[in-house]
N, C-alpha and C. Protein backbone atom coordinates (compact mmCIF):
# COMPACT_ATOMS: atom_id res chain seq x y z
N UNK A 1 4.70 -9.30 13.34
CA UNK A 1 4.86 -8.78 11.99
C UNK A 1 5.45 -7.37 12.10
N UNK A 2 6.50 -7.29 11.47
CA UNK A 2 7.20 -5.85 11.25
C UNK A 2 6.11 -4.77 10.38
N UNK A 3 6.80 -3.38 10.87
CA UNK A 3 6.15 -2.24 9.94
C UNK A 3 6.18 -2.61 8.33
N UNK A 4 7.19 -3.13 8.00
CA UNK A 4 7.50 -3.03 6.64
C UNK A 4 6.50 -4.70 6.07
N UNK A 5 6.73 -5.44 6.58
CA UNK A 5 5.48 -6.57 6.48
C UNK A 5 4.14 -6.02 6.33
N UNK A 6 3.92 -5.17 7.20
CA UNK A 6 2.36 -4.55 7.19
C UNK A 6 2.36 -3.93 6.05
N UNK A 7 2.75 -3.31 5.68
CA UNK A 7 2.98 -1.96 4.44
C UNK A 7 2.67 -2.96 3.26
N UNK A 8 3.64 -4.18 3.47
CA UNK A 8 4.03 -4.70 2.28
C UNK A 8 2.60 -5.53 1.85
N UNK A 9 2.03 -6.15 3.09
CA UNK A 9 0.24 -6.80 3.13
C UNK A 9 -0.30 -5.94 2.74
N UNK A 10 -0.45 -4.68 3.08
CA UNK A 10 -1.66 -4.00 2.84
C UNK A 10 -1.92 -3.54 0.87
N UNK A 11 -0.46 -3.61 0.58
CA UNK A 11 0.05 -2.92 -0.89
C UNK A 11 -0.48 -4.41 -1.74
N UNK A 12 -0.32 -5.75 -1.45
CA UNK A 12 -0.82 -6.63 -1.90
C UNK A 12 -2.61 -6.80 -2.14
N UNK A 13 -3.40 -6.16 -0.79
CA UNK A 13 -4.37 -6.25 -0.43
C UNK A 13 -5.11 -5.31 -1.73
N UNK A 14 -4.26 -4.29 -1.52
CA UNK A 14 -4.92 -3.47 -2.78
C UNK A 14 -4.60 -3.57 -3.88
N UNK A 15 -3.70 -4.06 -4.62
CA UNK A 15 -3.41 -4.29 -5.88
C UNK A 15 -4.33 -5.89 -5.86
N UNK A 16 -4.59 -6.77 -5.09
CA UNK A 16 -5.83 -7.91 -5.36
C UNK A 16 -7.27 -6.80 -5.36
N UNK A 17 -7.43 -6.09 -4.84
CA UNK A 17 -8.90 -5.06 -5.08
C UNK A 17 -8.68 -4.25 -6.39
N UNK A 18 -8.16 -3.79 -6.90
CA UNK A 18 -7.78 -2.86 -7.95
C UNK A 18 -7.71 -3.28 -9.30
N UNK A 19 -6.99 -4.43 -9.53
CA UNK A 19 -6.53 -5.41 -10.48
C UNK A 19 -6.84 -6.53 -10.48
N UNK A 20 -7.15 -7.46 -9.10
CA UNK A 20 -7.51 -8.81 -9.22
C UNK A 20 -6.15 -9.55 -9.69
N UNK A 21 -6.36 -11.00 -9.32
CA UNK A 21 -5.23 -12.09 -9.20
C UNK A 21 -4.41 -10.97 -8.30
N UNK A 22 -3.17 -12.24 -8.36
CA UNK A 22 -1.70 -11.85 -7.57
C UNK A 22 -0.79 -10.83 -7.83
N UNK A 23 -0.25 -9.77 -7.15
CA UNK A 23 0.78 -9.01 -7.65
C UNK A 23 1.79 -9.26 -8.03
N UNK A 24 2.67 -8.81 -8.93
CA UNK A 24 3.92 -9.46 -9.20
C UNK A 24 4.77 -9.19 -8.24
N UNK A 25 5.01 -11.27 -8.09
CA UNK A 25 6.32 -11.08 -7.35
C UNK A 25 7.50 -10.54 -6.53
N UNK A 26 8.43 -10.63 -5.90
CA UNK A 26 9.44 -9.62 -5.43
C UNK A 26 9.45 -8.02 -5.21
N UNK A 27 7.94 -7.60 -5.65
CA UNK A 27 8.10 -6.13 -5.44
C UNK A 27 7.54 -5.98 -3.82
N UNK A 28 8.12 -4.73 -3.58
CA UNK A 28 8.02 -4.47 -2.08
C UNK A 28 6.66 -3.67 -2.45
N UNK A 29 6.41 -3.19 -0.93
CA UNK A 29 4.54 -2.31 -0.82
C UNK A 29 5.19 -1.26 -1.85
N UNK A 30 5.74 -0.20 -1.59
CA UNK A 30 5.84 0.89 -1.98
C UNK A 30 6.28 0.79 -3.46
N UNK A 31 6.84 -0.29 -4.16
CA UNK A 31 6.68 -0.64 -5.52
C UNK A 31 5.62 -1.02 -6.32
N UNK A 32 5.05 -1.91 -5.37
CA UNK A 32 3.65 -2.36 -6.13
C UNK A 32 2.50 -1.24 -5.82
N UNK A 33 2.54 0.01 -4.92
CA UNK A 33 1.55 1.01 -4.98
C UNK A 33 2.38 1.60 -6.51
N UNK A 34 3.76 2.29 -6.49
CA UNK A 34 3.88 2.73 -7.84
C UNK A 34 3.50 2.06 -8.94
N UNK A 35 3.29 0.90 -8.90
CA UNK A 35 2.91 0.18 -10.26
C UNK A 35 1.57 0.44 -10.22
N UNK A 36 0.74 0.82 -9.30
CA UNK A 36 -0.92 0.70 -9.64
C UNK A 36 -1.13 2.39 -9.76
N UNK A 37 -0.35 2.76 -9.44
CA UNK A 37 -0.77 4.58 -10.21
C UNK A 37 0.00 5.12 -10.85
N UNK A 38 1.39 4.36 -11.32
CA UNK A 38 1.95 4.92 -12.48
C UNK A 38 1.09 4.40 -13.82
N UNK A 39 1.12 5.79 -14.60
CA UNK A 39 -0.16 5.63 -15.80
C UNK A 39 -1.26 6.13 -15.38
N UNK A 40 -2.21 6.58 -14.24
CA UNK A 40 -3.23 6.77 -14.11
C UNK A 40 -3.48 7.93 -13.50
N UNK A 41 -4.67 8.19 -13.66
CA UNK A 41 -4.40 9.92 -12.51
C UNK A 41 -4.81 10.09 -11.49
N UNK A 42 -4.32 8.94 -10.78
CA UNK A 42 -3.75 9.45 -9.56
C UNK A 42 -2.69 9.86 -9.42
N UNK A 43 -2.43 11.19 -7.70
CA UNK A 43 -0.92 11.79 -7.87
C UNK A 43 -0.43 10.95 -7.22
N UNK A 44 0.85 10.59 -6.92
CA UNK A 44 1.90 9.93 -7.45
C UNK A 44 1.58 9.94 -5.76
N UNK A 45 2.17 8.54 -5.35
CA UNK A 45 2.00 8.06 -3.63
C UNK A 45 3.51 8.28 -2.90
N UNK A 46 3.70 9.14 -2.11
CA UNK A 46 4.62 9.47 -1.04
C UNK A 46 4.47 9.05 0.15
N UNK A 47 5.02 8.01 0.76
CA UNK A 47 4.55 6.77 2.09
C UNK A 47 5.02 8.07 2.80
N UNK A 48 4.22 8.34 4.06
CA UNK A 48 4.76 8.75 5.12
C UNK A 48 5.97 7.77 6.07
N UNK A 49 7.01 8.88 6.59
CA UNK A 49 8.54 8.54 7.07
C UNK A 49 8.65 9.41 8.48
N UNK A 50 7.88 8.57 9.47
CA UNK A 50 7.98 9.26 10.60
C UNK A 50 7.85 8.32 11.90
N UNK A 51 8.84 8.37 12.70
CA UNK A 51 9.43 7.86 13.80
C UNK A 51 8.17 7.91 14.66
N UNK A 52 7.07 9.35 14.64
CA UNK A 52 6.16 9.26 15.48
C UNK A 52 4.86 8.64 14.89
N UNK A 53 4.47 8.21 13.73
CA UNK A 53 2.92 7.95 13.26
C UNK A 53 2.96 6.35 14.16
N UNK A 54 1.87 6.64 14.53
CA UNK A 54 1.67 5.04 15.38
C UNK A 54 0.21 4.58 14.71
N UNK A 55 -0.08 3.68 14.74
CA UNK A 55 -1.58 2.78 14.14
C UNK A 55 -2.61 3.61 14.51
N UNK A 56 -2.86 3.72 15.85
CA UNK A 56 -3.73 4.77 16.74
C UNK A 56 -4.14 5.86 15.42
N UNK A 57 -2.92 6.61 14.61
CA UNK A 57 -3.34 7.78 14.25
C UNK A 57 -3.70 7.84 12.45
N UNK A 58 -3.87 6.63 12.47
CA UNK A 58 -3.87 5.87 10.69
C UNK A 58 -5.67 6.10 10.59
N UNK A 59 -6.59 6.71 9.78
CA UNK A 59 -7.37 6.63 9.99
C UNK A 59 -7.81 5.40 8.31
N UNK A 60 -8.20 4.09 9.01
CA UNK A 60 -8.62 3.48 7.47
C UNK A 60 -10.00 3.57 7.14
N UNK A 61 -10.87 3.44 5.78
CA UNK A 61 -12.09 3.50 6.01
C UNK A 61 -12.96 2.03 6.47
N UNK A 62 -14.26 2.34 6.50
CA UNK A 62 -14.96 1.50 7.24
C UNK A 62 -15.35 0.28 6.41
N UNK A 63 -15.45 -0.97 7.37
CA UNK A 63 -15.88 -2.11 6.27
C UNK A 63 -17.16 -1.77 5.74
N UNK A 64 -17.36 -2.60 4.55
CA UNK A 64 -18.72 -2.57 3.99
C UNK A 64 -19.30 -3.30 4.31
């Protein structure tokens, strides 16, 4: 699975936690995060763009 596959799972993963059912269609990760915080107050999501971030340094939180 490519970087952009992952991005694009994880942006699905949370718009099914956030909203429930399926996200719409054809949108990529970084579209369907703008669709779940445009309107709301949260600040506005800027994906990090760096040649060096590797998984190792991603910190996610813990299962429940």
């Amino acid at each position: 699975m490519t970087r952009e596959q992952h991005i694009d799972q994880e942006a699905r993963d949370l718009w099914q936690a956030m909203k429930g059912g399926s996200p719409p269609c054809g949108l990529s990760g970084s579209a369907l995060i703008d669709a779940l915080v445009s309107g709301s107050d949260i600040p506005g999501y800027e994906r990090l763009h760096s040649p060096f971030l590797r998984d190792s340094q991603i910190h996610r939180p813990g299962a429940r």
